[in-house]
PDB file of N, CA and C in Angstrom:
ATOM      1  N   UNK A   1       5.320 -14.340   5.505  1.00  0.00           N
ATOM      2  CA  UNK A   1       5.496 -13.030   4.920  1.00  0.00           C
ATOM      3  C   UNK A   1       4.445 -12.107   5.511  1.00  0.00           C
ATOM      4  N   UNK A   2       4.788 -11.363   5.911  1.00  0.00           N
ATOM      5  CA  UNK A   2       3.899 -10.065   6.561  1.00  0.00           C
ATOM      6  C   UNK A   2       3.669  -9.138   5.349  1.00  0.00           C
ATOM      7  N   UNK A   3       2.770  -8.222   4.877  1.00  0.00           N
ATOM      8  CA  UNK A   3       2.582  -7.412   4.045  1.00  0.00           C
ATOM      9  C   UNK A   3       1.287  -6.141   4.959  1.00  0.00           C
ATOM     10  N   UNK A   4       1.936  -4.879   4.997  1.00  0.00           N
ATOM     11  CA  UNK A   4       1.411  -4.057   5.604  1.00  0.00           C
ATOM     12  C   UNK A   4       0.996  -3.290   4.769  1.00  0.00           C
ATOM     13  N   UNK A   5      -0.018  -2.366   4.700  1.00  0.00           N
ATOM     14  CA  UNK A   5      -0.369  -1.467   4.196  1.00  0.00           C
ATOM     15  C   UNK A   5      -1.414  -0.124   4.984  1.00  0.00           C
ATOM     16  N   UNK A   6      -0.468   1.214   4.530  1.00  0.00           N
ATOM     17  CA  UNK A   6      -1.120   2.110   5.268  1.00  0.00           C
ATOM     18  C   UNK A   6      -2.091   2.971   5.281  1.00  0.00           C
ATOM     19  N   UNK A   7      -2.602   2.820   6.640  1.00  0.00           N
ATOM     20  CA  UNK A   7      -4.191   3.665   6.496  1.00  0.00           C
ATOM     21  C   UNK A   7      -4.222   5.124   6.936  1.00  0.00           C
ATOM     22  N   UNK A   8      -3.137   5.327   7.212  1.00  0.00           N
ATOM     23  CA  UNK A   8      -3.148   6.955   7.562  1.00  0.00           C
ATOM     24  C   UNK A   8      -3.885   7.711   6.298  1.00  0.00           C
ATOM     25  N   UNK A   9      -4.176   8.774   7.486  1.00  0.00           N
ATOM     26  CA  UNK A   9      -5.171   9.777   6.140  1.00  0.00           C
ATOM     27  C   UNK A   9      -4.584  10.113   4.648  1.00  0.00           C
ATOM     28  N   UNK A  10      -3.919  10.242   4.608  1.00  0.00           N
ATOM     29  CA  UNK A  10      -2.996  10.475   3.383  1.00  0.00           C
ATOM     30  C   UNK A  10      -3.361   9.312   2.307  1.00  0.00           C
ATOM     31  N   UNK A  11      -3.275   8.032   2.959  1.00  0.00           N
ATOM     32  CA  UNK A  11      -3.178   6.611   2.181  1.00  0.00           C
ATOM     33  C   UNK A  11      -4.587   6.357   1.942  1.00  0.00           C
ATOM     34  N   UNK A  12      -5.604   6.692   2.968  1.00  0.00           N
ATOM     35  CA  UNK A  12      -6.669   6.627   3.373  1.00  0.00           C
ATOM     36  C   UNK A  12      -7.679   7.225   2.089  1.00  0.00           C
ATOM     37  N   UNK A  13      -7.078   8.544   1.693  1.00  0.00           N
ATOM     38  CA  UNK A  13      -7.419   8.993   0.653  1.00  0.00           C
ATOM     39  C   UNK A  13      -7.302   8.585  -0.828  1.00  0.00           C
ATOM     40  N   UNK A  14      -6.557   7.932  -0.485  1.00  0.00           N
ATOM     41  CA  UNK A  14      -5.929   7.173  -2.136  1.00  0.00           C
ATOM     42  C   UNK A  14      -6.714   5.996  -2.217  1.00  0.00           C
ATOM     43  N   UNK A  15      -7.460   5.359  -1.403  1.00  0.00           N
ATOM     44  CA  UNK A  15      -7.861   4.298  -1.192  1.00  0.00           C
ATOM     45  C   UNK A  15      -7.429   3.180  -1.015  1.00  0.00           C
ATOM     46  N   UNK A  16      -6.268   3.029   0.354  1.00  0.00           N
ATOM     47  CA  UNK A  16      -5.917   2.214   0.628  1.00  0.00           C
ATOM     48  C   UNK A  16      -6.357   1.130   1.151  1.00  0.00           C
ATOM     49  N   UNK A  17      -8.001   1.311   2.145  1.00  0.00           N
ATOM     50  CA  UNK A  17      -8.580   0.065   2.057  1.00  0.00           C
ATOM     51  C   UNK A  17      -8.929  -1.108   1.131  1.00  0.00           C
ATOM     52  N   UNK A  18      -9.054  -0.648  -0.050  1.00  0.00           N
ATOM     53  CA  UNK A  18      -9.930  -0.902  -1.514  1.00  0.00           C
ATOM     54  C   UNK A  18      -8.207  -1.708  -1.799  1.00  0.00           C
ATOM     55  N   UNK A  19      -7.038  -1.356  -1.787  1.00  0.00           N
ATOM     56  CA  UNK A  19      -5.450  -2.086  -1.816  1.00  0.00           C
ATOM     57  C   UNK A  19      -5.580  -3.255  -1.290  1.00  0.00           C
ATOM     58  N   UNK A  20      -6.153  -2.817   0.257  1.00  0.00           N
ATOM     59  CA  UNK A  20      -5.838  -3.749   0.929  1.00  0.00           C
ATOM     60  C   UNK A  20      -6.840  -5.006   0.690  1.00  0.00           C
ATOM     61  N   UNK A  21      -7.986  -4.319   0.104  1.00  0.00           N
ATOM     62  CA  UNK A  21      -9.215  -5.866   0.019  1.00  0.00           C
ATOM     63  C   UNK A  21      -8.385  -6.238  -1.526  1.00  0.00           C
ATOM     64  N   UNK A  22      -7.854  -5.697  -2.485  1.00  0.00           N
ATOM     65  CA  UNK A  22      -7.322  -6.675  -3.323  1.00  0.00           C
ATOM     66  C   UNK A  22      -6.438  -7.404  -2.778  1.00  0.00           C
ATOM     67  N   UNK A  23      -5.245  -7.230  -1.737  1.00  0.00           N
ATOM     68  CA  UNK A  23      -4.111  -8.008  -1.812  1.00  0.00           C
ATOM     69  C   UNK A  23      -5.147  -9.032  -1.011  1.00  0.00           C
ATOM     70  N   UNK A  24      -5.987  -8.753   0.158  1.00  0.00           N
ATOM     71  CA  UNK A  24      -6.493 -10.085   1.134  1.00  0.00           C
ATOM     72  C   UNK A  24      -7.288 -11.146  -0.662  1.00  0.00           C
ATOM     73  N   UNK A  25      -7.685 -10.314  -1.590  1.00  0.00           N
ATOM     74  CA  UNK A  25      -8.204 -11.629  -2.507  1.00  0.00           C
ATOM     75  C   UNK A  25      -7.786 -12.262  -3.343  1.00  0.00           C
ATOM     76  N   UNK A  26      -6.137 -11.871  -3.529  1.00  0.00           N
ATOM     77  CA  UNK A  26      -5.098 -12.496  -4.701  1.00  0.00           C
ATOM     78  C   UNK A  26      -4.582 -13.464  -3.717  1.00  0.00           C
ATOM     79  N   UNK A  27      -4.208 -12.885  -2.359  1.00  0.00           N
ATOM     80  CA  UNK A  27      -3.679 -13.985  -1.093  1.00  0.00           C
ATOM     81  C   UNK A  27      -4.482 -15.284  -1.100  1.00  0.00           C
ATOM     82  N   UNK A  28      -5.903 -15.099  -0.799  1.00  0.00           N
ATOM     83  CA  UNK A  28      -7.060 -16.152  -1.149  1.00  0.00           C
ATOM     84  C   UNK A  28      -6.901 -16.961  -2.405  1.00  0.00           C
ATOM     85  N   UNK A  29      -6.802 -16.580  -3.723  1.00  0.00           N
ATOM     86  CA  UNK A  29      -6.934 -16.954  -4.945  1.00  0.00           C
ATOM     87  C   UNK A  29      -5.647 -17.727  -5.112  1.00  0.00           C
ATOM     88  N   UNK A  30      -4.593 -17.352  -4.569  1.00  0.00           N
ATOM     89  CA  UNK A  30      -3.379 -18.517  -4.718  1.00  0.00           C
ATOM     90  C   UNK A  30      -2.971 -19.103  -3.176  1.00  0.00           C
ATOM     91  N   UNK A  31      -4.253 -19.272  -2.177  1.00  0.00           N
ATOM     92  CA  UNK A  31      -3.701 -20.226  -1.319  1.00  0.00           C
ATOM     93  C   UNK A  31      -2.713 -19.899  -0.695  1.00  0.00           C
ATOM     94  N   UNK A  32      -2.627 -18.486   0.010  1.00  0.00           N
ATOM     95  CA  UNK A  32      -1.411 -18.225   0.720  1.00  0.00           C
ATOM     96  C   UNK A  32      -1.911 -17.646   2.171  1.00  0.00           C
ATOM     97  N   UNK A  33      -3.073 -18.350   2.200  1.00  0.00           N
ATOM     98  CA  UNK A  33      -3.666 -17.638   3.365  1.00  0.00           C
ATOM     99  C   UNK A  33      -2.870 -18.184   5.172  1.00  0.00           C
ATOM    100  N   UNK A  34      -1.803 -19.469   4.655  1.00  0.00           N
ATOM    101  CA  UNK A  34      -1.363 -19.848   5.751  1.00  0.00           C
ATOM    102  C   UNK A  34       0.241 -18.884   5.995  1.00  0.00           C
ATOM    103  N   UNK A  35       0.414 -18.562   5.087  1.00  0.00           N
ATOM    104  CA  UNK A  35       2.021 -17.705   4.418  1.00  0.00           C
ATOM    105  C   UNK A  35       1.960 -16.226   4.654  1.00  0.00           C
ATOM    106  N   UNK A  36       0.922 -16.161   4.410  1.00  0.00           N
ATOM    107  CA  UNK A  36       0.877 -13.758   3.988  1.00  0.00           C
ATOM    108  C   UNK A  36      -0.021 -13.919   4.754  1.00  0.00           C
ATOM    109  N   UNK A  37       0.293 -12.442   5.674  1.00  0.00           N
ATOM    110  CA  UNK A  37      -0.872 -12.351   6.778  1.00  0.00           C
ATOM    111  C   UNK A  37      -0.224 -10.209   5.815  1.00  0.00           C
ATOM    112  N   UNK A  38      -1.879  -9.774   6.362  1.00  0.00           N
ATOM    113  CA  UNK A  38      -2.018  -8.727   5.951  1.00  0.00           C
ATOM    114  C   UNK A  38      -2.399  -7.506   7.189  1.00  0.00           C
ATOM    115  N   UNK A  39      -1.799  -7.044   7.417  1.00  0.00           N
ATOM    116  CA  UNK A  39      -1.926  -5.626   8.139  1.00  0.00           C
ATOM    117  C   UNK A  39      -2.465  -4.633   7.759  1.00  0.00           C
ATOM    118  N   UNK A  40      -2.591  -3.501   9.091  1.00  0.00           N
ATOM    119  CA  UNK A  40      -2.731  -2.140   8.237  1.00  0.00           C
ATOM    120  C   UNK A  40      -1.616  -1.639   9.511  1.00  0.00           C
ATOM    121  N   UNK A  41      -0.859  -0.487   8.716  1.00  0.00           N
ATOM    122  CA  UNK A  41      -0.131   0.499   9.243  1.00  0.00           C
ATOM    123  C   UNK A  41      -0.820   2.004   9.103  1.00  0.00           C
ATOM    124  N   UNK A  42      -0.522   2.370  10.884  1.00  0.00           N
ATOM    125  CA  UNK A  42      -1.079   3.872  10.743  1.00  0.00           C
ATOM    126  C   UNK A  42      -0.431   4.769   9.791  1.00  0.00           C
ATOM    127  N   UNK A  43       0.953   4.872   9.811  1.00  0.00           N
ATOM    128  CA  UNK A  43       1.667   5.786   8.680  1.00  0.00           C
ATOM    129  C   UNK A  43       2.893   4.629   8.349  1.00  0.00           C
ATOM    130  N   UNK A  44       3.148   4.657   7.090  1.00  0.00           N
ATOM    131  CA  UNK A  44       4.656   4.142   6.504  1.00  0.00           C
ATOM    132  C   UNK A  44       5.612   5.605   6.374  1.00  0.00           C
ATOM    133  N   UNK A  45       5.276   6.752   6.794  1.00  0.00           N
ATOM    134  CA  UNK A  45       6.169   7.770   6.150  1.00  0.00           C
ATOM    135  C   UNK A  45       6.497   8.140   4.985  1.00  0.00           C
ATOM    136  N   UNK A  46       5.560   8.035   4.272  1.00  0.00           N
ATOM    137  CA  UNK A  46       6.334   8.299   2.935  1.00  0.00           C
ATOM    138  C   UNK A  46       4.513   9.110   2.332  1.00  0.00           C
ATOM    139  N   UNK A  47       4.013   9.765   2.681  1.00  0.00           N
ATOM    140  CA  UNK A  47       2.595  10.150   2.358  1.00  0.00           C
ATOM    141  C   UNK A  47       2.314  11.084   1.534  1.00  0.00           C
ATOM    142  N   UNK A  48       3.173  11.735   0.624  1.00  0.00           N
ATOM    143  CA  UNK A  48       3.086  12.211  -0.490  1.00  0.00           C
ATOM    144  C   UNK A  48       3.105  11.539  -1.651  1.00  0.00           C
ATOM    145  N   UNK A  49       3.651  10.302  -1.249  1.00  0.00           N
ATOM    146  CA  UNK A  49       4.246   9.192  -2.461  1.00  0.00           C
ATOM    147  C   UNK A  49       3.521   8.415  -3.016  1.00  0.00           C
ATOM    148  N   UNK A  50       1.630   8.877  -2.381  1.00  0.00           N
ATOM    149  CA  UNK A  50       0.519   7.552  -2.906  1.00  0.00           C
ATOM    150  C   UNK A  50       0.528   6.815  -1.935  1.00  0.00           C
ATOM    151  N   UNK A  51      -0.633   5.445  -1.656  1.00  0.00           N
ATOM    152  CA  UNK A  51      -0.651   4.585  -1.281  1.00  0.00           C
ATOM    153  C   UNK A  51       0.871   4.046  -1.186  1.00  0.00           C
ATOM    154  N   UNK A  52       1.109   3.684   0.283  1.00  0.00           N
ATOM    155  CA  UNK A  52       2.750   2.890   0.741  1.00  0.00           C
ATOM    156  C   UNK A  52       2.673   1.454   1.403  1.00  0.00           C
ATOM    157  N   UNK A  53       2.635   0.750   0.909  1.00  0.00           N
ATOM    158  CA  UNK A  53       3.066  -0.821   1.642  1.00  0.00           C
ATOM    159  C   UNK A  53       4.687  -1.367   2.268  1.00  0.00           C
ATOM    160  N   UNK A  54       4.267  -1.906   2.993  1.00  0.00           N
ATOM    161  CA  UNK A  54       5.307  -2.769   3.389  1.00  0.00           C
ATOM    162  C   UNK A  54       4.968  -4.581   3.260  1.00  0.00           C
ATOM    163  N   UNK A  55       6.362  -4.875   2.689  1.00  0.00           N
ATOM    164  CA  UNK A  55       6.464  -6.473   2.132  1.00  0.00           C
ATOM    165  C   UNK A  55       7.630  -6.889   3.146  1.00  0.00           C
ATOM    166  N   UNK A  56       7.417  -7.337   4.182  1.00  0.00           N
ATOM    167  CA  UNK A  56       8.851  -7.382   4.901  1.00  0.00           C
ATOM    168  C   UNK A  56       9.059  -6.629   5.402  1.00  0.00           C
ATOM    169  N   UNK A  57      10.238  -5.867   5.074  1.00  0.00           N
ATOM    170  CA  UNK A  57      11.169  -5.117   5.252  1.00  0.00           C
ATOM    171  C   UNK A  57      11.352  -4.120   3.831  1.00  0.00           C
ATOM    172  N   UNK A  58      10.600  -4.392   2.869  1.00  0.00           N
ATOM    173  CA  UNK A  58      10.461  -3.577   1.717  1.00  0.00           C
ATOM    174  C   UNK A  58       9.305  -2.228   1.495  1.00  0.00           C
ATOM    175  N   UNK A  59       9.570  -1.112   1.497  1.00  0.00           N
ATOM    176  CA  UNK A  59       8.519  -0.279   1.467  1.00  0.00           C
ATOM    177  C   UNK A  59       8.694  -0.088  -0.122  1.00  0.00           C
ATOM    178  N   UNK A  60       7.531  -0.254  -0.436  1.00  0.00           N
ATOM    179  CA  UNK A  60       6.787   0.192  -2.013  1.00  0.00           C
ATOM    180  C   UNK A  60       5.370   1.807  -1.921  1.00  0.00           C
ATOM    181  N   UNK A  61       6.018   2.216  -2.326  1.00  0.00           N
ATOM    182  CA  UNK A  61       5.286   3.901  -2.223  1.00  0.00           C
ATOM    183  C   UNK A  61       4.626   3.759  -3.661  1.00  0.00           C
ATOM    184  N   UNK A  62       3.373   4.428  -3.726  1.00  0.00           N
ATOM    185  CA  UNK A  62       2.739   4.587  -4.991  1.00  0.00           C
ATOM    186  C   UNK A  62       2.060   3.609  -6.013  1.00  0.00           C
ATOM    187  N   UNK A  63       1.720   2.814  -4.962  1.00  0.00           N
ATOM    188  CA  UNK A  63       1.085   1.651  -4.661  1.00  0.00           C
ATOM    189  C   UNK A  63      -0.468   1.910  -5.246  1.00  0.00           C
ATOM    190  N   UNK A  64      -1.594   1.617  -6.479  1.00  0.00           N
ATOM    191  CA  UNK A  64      -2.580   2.080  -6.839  1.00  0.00           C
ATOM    192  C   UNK A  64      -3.543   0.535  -7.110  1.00  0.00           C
ATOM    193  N   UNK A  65      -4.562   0.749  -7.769  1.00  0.00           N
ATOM    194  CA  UNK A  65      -5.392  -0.473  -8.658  1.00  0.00           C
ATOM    195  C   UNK A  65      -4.321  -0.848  -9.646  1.00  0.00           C
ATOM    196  N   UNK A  66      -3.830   0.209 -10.524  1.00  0.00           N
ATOM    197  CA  UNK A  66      -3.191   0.070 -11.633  1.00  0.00           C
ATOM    198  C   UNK A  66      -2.132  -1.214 -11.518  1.00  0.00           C
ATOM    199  N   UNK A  67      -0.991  -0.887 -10.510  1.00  0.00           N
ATOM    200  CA  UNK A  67       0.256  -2.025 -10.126  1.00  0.00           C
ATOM    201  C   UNK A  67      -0.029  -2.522  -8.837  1.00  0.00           C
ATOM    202  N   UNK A  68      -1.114  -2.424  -8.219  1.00  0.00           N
ATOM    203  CA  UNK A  68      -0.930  -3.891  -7.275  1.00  0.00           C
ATOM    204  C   UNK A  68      -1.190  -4.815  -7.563  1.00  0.00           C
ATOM    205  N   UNK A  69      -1.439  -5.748  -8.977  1.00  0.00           N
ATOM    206  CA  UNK A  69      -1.362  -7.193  -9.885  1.00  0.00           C
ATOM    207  C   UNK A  69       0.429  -7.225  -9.784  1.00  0.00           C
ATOM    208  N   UNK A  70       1.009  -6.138 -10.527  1.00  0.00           N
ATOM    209  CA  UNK A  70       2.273  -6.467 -10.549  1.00  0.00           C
ATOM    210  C   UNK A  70       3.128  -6.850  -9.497  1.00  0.00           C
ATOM    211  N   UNK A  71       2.939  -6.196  -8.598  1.00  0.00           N
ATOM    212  CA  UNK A  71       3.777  -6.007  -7.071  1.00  0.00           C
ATOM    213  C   UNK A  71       3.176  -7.162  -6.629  1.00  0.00           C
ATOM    214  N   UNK A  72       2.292  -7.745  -6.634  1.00  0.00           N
ATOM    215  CA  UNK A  72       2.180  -8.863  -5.850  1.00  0.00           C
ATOM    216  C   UNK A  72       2.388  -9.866  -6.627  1.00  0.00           C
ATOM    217  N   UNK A  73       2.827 -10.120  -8.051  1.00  0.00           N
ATOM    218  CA  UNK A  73       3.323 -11.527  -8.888  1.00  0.00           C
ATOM    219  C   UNK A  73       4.491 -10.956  -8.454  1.00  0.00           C
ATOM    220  N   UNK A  74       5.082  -9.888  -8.480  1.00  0.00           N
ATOM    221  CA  UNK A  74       6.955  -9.558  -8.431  1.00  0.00           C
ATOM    222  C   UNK A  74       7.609  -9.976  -7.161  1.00  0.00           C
ATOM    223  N   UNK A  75       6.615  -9.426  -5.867  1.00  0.00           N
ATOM    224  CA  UNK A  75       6.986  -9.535  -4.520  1.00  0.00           C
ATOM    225  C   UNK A  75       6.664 -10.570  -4.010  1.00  0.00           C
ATOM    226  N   UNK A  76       5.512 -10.725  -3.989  1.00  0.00           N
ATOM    227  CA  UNK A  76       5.004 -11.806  -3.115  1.00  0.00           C
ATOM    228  C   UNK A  76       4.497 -13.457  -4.172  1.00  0.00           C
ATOM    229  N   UNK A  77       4.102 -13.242  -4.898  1.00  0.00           N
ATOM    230  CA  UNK A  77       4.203 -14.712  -5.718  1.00  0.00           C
ATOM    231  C   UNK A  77       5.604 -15.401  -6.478  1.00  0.00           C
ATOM    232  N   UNK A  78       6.353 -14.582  -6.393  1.00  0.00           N
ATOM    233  CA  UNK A  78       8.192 -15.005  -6.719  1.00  0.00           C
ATOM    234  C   UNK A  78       8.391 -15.088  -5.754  1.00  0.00           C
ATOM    235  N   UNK A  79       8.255 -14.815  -4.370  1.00  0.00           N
ATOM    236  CA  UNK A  79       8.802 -15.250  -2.922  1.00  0.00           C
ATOM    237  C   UNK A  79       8.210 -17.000  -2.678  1.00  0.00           C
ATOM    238  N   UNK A  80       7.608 -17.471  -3.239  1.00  0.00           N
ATOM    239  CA  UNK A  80       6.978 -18.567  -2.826  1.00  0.00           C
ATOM    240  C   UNK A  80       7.294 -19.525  -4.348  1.00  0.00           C
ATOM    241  N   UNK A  81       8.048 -18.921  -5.183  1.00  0.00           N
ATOM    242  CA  UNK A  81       8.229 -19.824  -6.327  1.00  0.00           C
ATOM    243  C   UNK A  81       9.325 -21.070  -6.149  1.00  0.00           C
TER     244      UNK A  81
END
């Protein structure tokens, strides 16, 4: 599973690095470090919409602290159930 997330200025501002160090430590915490590899994307297109990831082929816009616990038990820990 690939999971991207973007650093364009837009995303950049929302604090998409700070996204991206949670998903690299939930990946760690359930042992998926051979399964999910984590990216960064310059733009997903969607940069009004909040922080934007890609899961695949799935773009999730509005992406925060608040729901990236959820999105990653929904997306990525049900992909491996």
């Amino acid at each position: 599973m690939d999971i991207y997330v973007c650093i364009g200025s837009s995303c950049h501002q929302r604090s998409s690095y700070a996204i991206m160090k949670q998903i690299k430590t939930m990946i760690a915490e359930n042992q998926l470090e051979k399964s999910v590899s984590v990216n960064s994307a310059f733009c997903l297109g969607h940069c009004a919409a909040g922080v934007t990831i890609q899961i695949d082929d799935e773009i999730i816009t509005g992406v925060g602290h608040g729901n990236i616990a959820d999105i990653f038990r929904d997306r990525v820990l049900a992909a491996f159930r």
